[in-house]
Protein backbone atom coordinates (compact mmCIF):
# COMPACT_ATOMS: atom_id res chain seq x y z
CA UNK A 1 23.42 -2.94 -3.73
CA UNK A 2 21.21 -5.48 -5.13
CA UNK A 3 18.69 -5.63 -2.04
CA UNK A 4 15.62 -3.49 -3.75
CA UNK A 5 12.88 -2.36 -0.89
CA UNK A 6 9.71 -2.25 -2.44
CA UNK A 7 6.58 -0.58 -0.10
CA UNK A 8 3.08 -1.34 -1.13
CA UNK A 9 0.12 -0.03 0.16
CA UNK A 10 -3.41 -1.10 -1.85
CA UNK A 11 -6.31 0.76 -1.16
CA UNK A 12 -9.28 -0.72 -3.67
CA UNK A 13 -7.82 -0.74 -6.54
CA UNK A 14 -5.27 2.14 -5.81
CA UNK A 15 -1.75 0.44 -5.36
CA UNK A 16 1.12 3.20 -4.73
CA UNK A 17 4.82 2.01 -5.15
CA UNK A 18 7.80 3.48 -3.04
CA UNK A 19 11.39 2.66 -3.33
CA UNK A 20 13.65 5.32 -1.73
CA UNK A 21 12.67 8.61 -3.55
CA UNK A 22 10.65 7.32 -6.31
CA UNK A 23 7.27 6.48 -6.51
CA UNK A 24 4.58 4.98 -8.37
CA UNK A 25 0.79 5.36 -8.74
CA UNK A 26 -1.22 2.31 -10.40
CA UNK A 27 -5.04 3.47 -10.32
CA UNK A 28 -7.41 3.30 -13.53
CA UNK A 29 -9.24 6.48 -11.96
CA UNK A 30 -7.61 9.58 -13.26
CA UNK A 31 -9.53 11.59 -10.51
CA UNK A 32 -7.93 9.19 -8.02
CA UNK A 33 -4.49 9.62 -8.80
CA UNK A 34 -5.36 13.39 -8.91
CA UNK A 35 -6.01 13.19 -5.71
CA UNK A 36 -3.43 11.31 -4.55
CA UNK A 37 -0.85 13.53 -5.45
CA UNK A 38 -2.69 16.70 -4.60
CA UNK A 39 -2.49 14.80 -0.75
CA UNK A 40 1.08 14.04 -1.42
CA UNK A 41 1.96 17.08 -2.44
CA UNK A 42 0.43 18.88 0.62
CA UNK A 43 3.09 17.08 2.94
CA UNK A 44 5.87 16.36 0.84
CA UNK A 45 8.25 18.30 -2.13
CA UNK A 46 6.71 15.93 -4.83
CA UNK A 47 8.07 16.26 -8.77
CA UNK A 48 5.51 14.67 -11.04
CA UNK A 49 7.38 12.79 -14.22
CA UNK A 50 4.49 11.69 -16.08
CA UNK A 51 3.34 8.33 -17.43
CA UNK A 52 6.10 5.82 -16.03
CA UNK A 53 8.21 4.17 -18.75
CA UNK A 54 10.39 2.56 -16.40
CA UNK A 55 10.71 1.84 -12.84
CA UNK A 56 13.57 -0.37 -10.98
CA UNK A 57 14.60 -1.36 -14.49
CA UNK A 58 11.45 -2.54 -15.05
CA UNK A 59 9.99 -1.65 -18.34
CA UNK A 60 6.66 -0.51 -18.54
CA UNK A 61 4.42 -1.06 -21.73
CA UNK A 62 0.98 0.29 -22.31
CA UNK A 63 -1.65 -2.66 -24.01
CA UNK A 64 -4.75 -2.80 -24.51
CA UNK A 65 -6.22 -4.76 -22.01
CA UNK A 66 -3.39 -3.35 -19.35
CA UNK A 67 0.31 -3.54 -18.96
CA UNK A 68 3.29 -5.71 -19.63
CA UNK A 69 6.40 -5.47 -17.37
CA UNK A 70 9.98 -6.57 -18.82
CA UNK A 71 12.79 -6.73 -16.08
CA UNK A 72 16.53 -6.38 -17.24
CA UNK A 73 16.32 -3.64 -19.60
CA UNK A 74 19.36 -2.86 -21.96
């Protein structure tokens, strides 16, 4: 299936990613994100994976003024 449903919802600067049973947290707050999960977690069976790498097959790569995103990975 190549129809990929993305769900966005920006509060601020906090932008949270959902596709099926994987999610993403964007937030340069640590605290924030913290928080966010520690809600999350309160309602839902949540596993936390760490840093993202990857996402959709999107490559995810840490620089220093932010992050660079390469689709199609091998």
């Amino acid at each position: 299936m190549n129809d990929k449903c993305v769900y966005t919802k920006t509060v601020e600067y906090s932008i949270l990613y959902l596709y099926v049973d994987d999610m993403l947290i964007v937030e340069t707050n640590i605290e924030v994100i913290k928080c966010t999960k520690k809600m999350l977690s309160k309602n839902f069976d949540i596993k936390d994976l760490g840093i993202a790498n990857v996402i959709l097959e999107i490559k995810i790569t840490r620089i220093l003024d932010g992050i660079s995103l390469l689709s199609h990975i091998m």
